[in-house]
PDB file of N, CA and C in Angstrom:
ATOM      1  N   UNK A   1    -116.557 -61.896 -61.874  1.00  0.00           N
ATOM      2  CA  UNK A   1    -117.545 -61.374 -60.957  1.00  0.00           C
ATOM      3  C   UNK A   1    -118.725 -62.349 -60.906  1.00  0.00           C
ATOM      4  N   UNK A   2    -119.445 -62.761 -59.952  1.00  0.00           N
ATOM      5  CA  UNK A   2    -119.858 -63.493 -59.777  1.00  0.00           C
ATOM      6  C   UNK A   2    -121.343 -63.455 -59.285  1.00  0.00           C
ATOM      7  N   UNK A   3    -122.707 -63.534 -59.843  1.00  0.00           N
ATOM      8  CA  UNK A   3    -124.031 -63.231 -59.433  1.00  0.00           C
ATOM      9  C   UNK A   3    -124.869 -62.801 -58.286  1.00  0.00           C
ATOM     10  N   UNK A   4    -124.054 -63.030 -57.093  1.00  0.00           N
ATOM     11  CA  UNK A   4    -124.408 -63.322 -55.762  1.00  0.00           C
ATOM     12  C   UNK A   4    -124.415 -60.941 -55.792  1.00  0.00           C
ATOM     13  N   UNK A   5    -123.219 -60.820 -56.336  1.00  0.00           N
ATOM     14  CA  UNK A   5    -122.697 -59.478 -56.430  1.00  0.00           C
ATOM     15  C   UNK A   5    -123.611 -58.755 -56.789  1.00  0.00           C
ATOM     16  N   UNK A   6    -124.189 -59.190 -57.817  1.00  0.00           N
ATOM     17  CA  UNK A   6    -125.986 -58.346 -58.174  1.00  0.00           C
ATOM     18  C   UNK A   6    -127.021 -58.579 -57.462  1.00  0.00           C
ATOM     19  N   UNK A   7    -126.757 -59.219 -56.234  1.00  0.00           N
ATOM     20  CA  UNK A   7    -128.389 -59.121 -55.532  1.00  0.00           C
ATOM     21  C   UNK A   7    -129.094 -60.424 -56.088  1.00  0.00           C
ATOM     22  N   UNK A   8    -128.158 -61.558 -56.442  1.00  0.00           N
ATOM     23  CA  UNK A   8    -129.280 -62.448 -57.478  1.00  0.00           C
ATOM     24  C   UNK A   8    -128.760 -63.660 -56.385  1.00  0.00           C
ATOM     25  N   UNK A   9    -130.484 -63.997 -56.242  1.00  0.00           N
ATOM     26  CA  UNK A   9    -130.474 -64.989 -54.778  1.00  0.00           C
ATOM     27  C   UNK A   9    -129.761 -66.825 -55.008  1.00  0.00           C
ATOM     28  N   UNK A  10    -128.902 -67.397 -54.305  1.00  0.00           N
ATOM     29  CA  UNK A  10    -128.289 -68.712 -54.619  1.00  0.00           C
ATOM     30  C   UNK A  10    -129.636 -69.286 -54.868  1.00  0.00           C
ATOM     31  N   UNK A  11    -130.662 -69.247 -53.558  1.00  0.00           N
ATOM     32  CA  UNK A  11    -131.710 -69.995 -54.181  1.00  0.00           C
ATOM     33  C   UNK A  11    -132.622 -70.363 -55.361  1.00  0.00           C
ATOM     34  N   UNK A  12    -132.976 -68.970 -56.091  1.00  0.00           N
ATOM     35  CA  UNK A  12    -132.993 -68.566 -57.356  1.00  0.00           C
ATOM     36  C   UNK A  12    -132.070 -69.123 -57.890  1.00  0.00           C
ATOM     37  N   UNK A  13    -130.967 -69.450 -58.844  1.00  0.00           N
ATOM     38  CA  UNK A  13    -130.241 -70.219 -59.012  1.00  0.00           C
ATOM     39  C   UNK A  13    -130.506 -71.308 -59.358  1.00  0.00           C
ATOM     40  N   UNK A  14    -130.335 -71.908 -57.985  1.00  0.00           N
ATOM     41  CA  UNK A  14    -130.168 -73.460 -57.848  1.00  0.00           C
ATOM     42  C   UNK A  14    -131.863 -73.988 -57.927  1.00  0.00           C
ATOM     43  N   UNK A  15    -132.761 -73.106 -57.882  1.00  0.00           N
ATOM     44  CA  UNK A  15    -134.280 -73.374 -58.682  1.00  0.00           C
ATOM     45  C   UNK A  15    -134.039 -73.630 -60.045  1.00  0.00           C
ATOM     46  N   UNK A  16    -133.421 -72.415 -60.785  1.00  0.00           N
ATOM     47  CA  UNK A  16    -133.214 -72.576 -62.099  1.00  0.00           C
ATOM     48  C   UNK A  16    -132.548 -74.018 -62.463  1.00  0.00           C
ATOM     49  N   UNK A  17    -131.750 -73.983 -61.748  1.00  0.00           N
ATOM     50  CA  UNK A  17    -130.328 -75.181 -62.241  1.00  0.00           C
ATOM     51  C   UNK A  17    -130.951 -76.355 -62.311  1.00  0.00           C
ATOM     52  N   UNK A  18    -131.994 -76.908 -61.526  1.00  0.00           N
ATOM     53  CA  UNK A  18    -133.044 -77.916 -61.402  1.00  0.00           C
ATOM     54  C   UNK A  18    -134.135 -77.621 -62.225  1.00  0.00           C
ATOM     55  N   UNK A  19    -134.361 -76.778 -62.733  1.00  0.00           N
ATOM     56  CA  UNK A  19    -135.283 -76.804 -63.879  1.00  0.00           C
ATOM     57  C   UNK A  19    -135.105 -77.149 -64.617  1.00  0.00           C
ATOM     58  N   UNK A  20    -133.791 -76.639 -65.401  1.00  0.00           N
ATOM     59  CA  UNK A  20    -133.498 -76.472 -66.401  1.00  0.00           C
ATOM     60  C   UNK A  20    -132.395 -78.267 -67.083  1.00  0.00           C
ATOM     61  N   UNK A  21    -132.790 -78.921 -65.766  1.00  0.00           N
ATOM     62  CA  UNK A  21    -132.315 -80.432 -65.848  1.00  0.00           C
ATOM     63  C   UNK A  21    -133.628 -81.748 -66.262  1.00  0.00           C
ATOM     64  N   UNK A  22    -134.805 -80.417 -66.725  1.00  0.00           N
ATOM     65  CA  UNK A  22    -135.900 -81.179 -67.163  1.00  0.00           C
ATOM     66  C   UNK A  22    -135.695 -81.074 -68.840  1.00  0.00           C
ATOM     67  N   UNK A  23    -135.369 -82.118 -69.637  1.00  0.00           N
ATOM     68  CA  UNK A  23    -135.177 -82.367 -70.980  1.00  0.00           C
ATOM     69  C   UNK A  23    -135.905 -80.985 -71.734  1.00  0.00           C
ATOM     70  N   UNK A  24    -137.596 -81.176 -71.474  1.00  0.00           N
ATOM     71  CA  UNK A  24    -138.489 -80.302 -71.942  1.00  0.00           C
ATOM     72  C   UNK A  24    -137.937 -79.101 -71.923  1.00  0.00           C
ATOM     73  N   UNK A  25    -137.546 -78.906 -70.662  1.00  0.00           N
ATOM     74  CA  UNK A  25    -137.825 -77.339 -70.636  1.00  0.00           C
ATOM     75  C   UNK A  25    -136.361 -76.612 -70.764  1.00  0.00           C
ATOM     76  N   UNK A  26    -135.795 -77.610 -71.277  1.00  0.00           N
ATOM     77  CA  UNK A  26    -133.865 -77.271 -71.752  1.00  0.00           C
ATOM     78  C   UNK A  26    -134.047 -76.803 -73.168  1.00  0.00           C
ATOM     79  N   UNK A  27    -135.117 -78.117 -74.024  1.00  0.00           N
ATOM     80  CA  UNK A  27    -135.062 -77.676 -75.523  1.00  0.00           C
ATOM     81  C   UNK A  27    -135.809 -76.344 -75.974  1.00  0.00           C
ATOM     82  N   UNK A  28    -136.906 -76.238 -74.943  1.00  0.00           N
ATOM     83  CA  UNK A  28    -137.611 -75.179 -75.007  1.00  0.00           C
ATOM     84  C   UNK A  28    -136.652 -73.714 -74.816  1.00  0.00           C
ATOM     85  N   UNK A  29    -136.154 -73.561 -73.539  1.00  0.00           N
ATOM     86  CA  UNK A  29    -135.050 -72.357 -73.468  1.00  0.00           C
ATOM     87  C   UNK A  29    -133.960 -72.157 -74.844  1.00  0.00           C
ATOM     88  N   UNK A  30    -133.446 -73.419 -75.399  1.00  0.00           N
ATOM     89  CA  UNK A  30    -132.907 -73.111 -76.508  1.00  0.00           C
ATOM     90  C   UNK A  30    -133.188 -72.340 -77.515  1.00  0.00           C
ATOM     91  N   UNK A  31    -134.619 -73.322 -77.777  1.00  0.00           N
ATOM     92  CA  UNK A  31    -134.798 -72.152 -79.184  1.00  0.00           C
ATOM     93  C   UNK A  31    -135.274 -70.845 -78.368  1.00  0.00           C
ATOM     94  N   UNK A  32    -135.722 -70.709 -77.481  1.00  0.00           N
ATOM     95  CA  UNK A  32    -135.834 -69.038 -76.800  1.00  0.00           C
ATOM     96  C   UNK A  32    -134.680 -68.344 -77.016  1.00  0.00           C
ATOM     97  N   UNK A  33    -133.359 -68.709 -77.014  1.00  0.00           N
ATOM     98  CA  UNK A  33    -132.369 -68.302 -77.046  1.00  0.00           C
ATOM     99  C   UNK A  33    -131.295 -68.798 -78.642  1.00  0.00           C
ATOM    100  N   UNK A  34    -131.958 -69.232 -79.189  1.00  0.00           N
ATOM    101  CA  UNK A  34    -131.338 -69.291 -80.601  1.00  0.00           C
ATOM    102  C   UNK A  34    -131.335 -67.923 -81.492  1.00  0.00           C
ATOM    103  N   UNK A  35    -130.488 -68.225 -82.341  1.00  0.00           N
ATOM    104  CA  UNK A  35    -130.261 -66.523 -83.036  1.00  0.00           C
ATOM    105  C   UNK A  35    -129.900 -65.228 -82.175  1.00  0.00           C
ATOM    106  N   UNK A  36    -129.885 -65.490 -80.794  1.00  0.00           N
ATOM    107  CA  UNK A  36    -129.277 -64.297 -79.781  1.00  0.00           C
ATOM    108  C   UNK A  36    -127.835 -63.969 -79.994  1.00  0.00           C
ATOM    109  N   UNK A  37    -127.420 -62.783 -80.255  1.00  0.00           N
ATOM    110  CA  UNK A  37    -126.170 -62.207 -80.292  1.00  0.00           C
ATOM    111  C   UNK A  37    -125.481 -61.257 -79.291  1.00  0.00           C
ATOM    112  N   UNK A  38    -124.190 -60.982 -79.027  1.00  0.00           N
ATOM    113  CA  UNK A  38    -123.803 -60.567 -78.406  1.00  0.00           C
ATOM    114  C   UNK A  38    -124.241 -58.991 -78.330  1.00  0.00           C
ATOM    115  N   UNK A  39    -124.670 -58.704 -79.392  1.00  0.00           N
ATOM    116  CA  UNK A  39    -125.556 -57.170 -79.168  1.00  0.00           C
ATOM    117  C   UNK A  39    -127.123 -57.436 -78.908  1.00  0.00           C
ATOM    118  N   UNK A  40    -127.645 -58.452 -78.733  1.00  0.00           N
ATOM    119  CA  UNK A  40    -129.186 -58.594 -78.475  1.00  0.00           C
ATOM    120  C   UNK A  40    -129.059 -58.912 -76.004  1.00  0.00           C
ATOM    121  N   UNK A  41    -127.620 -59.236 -76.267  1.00  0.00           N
ATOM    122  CA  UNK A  41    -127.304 -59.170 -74.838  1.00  0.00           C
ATOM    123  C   UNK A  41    -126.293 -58.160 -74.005  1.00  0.00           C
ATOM    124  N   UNK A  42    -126.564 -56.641 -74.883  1.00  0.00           N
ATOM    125  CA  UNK A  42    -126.236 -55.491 -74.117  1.00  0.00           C
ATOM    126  C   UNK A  42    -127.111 -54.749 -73.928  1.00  0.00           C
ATOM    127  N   UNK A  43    -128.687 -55.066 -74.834  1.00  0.00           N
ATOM    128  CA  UNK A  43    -129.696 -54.077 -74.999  1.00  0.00           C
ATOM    129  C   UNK A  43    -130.189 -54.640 -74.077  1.00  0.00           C
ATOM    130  N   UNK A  44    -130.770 -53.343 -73.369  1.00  0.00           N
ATOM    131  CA  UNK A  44    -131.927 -53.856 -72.075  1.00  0.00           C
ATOM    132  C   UNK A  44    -133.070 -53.980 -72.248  1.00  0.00           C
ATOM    133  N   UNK A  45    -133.920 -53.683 -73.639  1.00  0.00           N
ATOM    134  CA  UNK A  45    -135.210 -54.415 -73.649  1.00  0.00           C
ATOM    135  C   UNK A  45    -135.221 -56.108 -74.243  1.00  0.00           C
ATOM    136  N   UNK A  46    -134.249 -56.046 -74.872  1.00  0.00           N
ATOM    137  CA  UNK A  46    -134.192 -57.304 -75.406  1.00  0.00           C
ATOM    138  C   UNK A  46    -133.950 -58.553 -74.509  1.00  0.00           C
ATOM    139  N   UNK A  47    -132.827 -58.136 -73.359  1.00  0.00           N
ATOM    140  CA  UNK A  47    -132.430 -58.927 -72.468  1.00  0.00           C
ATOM    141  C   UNK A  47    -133.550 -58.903 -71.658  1.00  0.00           C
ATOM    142  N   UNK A  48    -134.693 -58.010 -71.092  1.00  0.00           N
ATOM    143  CA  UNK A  48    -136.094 -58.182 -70.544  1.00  0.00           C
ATOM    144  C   UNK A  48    -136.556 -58.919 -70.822  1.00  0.00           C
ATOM    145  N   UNK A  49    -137.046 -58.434 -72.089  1.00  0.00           N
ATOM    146  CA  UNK A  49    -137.977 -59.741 -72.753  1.00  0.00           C
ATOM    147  C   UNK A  49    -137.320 -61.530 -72.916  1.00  0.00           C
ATOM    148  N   UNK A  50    -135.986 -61.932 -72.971  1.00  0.00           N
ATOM    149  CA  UNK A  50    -135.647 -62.794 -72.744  1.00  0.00           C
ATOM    150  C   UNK A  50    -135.661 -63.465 -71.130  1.00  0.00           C
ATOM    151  N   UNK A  51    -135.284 -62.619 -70.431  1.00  0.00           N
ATOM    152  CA  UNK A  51    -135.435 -62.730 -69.075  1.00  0.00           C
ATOM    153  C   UNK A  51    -137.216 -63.548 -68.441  1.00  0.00           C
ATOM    154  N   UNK A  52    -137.983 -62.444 -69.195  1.00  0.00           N
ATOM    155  CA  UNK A  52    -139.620 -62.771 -68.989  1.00  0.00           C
ATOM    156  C   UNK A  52    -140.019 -63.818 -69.727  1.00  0.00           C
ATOM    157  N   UNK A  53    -139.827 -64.247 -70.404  1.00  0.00           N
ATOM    158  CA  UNK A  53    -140.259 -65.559 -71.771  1.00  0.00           C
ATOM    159  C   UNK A  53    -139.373 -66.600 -71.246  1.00  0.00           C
ATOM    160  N   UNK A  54    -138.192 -66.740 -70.331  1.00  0.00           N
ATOM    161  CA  UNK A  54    -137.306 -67.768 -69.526  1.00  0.00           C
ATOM    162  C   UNK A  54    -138.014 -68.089 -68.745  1.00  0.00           C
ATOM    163  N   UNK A  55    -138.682 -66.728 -67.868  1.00  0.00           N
ATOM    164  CA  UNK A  55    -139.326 -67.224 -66.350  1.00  0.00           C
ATOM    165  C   UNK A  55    -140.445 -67.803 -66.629  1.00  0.00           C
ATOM    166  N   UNK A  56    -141.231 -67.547 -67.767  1.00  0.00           N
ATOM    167  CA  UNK A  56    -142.323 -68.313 -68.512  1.00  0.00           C
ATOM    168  C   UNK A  56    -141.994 -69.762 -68.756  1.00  0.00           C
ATOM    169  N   UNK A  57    -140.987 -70.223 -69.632  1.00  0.00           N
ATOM    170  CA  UNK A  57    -140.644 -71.501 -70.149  1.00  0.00           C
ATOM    171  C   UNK A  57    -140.378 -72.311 -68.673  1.00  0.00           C
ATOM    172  N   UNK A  58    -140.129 -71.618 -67.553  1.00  0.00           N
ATOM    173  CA  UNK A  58    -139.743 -72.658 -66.511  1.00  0.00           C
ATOM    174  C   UNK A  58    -140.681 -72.520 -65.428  1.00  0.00           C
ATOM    175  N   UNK A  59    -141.660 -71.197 -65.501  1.00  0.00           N
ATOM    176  CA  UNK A  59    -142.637 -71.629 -64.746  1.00  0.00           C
ATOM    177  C   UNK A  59    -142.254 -70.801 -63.073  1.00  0.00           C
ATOM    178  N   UNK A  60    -140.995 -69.343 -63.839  1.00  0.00           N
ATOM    179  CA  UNK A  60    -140.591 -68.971 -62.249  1.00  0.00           C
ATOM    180  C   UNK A  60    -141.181 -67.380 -62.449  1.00  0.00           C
ATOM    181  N   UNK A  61    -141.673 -67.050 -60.974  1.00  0.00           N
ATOM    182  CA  UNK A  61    -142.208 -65.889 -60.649  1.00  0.00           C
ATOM    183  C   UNK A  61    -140.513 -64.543 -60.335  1.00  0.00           C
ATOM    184  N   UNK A  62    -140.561 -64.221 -60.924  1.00  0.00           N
ATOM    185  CA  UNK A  62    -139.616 -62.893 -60.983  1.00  0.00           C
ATOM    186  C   UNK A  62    -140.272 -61.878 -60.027  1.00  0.00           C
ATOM    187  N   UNK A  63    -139.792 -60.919 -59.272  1.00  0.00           N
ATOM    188  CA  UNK A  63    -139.994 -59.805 -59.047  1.00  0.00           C
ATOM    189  C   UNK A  63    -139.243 -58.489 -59.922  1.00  0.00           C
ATOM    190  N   UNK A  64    -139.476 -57.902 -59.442  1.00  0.00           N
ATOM    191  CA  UNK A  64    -139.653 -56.591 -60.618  1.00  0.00           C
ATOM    192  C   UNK A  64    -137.781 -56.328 -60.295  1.00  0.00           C
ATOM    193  N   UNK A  65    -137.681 -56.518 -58.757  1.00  0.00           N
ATOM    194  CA  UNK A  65    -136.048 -56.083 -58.264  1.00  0.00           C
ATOM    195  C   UNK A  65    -135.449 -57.338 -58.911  1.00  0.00           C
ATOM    196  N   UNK A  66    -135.961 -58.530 -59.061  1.00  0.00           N
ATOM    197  CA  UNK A  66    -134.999 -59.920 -59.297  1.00  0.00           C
ATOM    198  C   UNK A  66    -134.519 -59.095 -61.342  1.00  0.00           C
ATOM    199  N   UNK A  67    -135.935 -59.302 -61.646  1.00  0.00           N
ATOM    200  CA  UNK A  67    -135.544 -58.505 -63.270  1.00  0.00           C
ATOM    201  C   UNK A  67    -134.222 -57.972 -63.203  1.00  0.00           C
ATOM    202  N   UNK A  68    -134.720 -56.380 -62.772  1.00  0.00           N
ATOM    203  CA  UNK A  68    -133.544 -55.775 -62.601  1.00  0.00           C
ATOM    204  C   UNK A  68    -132.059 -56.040 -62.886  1.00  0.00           C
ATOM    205  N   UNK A  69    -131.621 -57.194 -61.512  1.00  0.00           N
ATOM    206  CA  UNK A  69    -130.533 -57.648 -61.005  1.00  0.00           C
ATOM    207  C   UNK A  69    -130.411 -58.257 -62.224  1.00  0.00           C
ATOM    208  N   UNK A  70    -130.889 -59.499 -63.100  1.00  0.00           N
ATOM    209  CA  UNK A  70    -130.681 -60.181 -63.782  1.00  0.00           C
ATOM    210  C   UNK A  70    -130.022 -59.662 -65.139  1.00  0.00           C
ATOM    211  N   UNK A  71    -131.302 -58.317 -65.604  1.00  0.00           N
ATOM    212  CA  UNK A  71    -130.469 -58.124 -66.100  1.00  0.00           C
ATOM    213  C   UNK A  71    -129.446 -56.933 -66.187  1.00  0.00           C
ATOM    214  N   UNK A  72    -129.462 -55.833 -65.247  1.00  0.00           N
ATOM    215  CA  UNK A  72    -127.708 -55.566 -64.824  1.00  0.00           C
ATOM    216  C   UNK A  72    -126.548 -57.115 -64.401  1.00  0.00           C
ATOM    217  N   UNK A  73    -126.910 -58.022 -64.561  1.00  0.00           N
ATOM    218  CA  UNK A  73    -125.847 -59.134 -64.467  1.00  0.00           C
ATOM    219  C   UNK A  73    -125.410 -59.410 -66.154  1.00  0.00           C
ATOM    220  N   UNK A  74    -126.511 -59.706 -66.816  1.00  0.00           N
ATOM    221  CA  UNK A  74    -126.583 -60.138 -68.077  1.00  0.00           C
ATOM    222  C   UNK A  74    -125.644 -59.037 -68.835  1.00  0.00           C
ATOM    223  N   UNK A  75    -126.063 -57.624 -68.858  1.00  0.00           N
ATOM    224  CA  UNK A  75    -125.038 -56.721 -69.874  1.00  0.00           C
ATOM    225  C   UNK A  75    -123.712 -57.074 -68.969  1.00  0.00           C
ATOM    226  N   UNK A  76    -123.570 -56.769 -67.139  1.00  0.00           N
ATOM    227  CA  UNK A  76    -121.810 -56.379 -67.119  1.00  0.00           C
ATOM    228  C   UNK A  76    -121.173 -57.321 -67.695  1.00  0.00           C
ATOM    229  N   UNK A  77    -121.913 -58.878 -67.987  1.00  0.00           N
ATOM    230  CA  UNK A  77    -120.696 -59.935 -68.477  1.00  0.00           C
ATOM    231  C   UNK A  77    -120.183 -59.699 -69.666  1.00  0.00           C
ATOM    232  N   UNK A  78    -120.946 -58.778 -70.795  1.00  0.00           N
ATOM    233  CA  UNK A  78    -120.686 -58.810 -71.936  1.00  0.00           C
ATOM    234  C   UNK A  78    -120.341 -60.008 -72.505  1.00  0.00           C
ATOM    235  N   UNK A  79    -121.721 -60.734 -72.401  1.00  0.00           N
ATOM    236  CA  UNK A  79    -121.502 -62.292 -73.256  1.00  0.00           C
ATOM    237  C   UNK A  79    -121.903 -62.349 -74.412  1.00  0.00           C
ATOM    238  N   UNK A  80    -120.655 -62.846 -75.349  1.00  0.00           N
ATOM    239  CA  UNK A  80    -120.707 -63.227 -76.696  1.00  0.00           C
ATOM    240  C   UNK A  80    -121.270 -64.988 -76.733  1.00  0.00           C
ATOM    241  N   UNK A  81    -122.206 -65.112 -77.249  1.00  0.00           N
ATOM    242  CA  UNK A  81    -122.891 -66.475 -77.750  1.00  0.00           C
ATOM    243  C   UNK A  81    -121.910 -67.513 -78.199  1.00  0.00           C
ATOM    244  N   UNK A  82    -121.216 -66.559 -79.272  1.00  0.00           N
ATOM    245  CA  UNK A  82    -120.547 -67.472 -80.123  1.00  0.00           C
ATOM    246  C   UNK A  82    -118.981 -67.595 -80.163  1.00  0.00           C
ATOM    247  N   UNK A  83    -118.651 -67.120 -78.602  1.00  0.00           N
ATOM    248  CA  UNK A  83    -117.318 -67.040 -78.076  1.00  0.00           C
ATOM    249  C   UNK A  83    -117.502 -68.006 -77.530  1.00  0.00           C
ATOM    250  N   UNK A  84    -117.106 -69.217 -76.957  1.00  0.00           N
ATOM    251  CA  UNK A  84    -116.745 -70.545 -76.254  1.00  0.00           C
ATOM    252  C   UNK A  84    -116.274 -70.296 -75.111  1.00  0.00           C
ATOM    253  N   UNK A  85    -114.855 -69.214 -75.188  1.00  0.00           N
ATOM    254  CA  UNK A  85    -114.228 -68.806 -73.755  1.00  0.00           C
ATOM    255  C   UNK A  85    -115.288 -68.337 -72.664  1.00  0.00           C
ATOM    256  N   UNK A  86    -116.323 -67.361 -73.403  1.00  0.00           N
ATOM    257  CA  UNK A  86    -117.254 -66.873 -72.509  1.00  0.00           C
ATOM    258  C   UNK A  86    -118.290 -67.662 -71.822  1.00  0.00           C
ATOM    259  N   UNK A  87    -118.646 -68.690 -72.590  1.00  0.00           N
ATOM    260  CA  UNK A  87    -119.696 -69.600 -72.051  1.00  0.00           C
ATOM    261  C   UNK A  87    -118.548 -70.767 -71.502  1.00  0.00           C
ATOM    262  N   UNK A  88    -117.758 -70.737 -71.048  1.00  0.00           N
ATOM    263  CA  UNK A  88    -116.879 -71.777 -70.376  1.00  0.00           C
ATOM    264  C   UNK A  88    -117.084 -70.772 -69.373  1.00  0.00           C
ATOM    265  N   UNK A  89    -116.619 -69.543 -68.917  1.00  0.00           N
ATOM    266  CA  UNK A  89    -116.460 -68.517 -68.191  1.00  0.00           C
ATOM    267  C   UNK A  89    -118.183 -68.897 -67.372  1.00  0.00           C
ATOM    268  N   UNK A  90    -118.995 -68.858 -68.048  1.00  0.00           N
ATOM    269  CA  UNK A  90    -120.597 -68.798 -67.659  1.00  0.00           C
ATOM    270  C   UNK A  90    -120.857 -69.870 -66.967  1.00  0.00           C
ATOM    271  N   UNK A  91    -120.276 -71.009 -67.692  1.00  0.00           N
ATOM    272  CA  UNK A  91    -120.594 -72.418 -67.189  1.00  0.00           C
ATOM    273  C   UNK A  91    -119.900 -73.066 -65.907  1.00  0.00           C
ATOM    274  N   UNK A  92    -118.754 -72.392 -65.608  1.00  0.00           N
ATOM    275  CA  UNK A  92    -118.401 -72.650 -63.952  1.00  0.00           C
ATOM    276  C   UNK A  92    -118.635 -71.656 -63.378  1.00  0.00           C
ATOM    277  N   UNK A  93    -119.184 -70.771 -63.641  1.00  0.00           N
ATOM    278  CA  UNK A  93    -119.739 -69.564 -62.913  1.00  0.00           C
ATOM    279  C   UNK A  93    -121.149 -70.027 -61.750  1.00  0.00           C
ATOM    280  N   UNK A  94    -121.714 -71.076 -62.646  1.00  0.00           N
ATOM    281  CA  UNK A  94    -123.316 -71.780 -62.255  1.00  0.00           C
ATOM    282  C   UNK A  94    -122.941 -72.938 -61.909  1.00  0.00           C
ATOM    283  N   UNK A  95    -122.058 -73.792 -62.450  1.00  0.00           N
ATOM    284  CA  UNK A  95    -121.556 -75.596 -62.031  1.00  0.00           C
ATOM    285  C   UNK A  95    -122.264 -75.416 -60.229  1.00  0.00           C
TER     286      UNK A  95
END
């Protein structure tokens, strides 16, 4: 299933995808996202607050509906961190 399906805009996206091709602000999202587990990405405050501290590190304005979408996208994938299949799954999802 594929993002477009949640209401989550290509442009949005492909903002991110160019951000996130700035060295800085790649290492920075990391450790934002280090120690995250596959149960810290079914809970919906946790996935908020990751969501809001992302749009921070890159400098993007969210709306309250973009939140939302993002993260009802984030739990249906049920992504495990430290599954490989899943982040292969993630990573041509965005290519």
């Amino acid at each position: 299933m594929s993002y477009y399906q949640y209401g989550i805009s290509p442009d949005l996206v492909e903002r991110i995808k160019l951000k996130m091709k700035n060295p800085v602000a790649k290492e920075r999202m990391k450790r934002a996202l280090e120690g995250v587990t596959k149960y810290d990405l079914q809970d919906r405050t946790k996935v908020r607050n990751l969501i809001k501290s992302s749009a921070v590190i890159l400098n993007e304005k969210l709306t309250a509906a973009q939140e939302e979408q993002i993260i009802q996208f984030v739990i249906a994938q049920k992504i495990d961190p430290k599954n490989t299949l899943h982040l292969i799954r993630l990573w041509s999802m965005f290519r």
